[in-house]
PDB file of N, CA and C in Angstrom:
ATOM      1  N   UNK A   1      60.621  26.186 158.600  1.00  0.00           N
ATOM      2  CA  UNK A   1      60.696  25.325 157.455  1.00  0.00           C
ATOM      3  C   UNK A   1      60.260  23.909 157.788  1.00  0.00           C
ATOM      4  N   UNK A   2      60.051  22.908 156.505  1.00  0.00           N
ATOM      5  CA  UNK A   2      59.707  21.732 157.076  1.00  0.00           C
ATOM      6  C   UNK A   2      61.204  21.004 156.864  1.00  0.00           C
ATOM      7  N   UNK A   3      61.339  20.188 157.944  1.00  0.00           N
ATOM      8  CA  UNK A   3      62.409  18.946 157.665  1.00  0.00           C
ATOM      9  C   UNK A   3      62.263  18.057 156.645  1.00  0.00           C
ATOM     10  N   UNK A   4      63.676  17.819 155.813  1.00  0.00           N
ATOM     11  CA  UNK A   4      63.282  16.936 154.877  1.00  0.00           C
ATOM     12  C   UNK A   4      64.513  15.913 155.108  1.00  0.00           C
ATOM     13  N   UNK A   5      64.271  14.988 155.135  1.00  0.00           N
ATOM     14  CA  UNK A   5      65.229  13.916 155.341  1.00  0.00           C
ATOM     15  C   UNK A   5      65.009  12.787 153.540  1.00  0.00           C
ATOM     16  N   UNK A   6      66.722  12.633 153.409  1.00  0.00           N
ATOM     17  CA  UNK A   6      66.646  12.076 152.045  1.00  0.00           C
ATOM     18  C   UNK A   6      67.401  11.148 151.825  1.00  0.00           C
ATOM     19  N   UNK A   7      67.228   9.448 151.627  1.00  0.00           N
ATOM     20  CA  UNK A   7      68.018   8.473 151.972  1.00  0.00           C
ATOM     21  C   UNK A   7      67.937   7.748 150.203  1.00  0.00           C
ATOM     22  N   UNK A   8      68.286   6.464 150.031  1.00  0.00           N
ATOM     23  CA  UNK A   8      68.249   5.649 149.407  1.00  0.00           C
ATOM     24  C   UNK A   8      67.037   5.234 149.089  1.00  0.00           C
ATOM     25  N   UNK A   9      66.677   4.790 147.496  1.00  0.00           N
ATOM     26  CA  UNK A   9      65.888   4.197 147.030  1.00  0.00           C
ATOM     27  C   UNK A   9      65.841   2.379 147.501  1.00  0.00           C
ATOM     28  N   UNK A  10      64.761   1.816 147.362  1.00  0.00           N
ATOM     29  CA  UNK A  10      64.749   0.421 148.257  1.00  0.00           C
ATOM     30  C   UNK A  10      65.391  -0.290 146.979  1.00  0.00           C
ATOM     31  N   UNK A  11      65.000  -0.040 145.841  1.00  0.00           N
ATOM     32  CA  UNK A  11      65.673  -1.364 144.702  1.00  0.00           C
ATOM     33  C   UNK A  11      67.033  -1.059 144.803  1.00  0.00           C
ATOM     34  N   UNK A  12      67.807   0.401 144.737  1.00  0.00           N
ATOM     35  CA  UNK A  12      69.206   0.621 144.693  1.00  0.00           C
ATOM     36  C   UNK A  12      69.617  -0.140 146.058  1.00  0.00           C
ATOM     37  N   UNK A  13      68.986  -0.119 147.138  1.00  0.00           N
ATOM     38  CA  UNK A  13      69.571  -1.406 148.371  1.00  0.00           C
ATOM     39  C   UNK A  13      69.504  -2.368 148.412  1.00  0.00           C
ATOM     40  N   UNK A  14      68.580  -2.520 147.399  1.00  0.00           N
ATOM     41  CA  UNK A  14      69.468  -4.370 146.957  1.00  0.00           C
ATOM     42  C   UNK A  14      69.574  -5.113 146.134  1.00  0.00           C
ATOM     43  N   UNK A  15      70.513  -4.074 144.936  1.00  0.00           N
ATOM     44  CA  UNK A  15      71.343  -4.108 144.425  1.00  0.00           C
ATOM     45  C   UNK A  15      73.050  -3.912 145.187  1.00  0.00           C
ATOM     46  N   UNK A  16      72.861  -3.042 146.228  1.00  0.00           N
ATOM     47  CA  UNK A  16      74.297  -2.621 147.037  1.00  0.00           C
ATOM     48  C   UNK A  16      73.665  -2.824 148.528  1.00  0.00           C
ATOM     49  N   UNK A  17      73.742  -3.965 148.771  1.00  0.00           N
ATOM     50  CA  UNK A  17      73.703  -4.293 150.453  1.00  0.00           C
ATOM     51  C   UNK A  17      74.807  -3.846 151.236  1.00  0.00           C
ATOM     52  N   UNK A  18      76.021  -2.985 151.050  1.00  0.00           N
ATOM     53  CA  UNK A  18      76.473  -2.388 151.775  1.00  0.00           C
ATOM     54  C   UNK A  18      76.422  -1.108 152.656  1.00  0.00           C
ATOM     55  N   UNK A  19      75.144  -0.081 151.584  1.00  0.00           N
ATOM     56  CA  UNK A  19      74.854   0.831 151.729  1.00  0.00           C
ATOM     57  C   UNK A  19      73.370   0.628 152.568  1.00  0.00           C
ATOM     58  N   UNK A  20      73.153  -1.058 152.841  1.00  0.00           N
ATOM     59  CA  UNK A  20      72.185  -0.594 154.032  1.00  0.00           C
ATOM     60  C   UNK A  20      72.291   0.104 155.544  1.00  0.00           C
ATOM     61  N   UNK A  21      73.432  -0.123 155.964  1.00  0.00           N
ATOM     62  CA  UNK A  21      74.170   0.758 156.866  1.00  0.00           C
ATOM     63  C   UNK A  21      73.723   2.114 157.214  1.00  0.00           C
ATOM     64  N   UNK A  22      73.746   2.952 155.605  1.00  0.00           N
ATOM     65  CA  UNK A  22      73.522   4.198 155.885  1.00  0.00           C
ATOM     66  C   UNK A  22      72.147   4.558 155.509  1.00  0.00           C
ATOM     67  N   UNK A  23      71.627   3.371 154.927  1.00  0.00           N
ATOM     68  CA  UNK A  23      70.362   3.675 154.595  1.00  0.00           C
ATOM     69  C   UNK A  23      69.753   3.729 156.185  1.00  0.00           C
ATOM     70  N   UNK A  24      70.339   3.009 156.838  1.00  0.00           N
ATOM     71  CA  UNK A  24      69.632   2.357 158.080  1.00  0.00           C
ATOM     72  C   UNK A  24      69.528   4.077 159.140  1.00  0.00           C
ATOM     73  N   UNK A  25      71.435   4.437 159.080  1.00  0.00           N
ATOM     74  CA  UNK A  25      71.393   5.547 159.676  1.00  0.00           C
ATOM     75  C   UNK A  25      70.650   6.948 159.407  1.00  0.00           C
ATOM     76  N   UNK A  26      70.258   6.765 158.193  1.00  0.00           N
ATOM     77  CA  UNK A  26      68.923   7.909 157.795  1.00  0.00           C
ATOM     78  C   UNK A  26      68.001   7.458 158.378  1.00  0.00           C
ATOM     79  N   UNK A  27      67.306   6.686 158.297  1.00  0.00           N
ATOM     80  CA  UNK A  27      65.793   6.586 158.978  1.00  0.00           C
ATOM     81  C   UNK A  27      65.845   7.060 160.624  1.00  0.00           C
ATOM     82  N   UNK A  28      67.090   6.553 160.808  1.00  0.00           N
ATOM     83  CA  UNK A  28      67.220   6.966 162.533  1.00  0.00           C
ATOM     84  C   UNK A  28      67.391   8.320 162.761  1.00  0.00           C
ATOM     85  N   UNK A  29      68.048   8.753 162.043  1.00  0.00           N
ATOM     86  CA  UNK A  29      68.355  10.349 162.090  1.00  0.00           C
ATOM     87  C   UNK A  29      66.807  11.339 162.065  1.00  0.00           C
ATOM     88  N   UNK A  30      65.839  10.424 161.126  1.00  0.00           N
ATOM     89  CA  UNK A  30      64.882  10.913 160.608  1.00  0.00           C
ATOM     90  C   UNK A  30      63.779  10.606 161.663  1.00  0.00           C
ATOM     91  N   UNK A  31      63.772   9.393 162.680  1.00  0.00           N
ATOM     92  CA  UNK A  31      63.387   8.817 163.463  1.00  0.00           C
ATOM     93  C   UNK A  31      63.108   9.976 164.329  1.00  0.00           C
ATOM     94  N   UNK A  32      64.685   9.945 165.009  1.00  0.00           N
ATOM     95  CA  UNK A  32      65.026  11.337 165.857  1.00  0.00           C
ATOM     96  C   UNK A  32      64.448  12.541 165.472  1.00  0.00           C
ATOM     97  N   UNK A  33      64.765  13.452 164.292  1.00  0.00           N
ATOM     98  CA  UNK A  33      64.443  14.298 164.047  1.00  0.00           C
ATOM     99  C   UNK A  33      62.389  14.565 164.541  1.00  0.00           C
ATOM    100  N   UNK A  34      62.099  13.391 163.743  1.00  0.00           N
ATOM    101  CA  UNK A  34      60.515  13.780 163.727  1.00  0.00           C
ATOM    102  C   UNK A  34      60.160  13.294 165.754  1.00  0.00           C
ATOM    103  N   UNK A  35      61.174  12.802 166.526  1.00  0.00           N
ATOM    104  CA  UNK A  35      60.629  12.921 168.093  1.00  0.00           C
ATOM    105  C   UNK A  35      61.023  14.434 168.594  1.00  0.00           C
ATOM    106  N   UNK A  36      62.003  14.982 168.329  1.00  0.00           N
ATOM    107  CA  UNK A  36      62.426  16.038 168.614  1.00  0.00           C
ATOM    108  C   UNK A  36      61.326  17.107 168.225  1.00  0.00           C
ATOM    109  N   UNK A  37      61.033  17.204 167.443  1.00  0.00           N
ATOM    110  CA  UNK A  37      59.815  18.150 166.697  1.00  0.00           C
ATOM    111  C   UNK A  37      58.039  17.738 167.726  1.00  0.00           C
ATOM    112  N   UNK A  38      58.183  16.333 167.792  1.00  0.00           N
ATOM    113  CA  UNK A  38      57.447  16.566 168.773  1.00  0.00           C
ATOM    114  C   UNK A  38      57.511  16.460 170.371  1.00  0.00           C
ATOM    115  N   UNK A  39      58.274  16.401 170.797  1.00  0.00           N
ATOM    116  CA  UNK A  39      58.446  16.916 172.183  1.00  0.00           C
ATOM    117  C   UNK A  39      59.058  18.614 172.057  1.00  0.00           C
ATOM    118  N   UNK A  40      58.592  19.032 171.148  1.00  0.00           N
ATOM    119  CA  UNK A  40      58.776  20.694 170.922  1.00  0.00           C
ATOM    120  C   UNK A  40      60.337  20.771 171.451  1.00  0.00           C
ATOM    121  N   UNK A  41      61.192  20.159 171.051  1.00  0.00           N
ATOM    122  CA  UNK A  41      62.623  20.576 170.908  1.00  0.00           C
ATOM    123  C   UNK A  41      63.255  21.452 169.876  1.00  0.00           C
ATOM    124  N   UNK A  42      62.823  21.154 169.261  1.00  0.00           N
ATOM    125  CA  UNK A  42      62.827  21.418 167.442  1.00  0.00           C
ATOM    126  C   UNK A  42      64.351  22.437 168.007  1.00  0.00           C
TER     127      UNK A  42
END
């Protein structure tokens, strides 16, 4: 399957600057995910 990673819209973050936090921790997750896939970890 393909990975799909699914975070926050950019206007809803700032409107709620608290939820940049987790906006932040998706991209990293997503970061990770797409190095893992290529160093054939998957």
């Amino acid at each position: 399957g393909i990975p799909v990673a699914v975070t926050y819209h950019p206007a809803y973050l700032l409107r709620n600057l608290p939820d940049k936090a987790k906006a932040w921790e998706d991209l990293c997750f997503a970061r990770n995910t797409m190095r893992r896939i290529a160093a054939g970890v998957e």
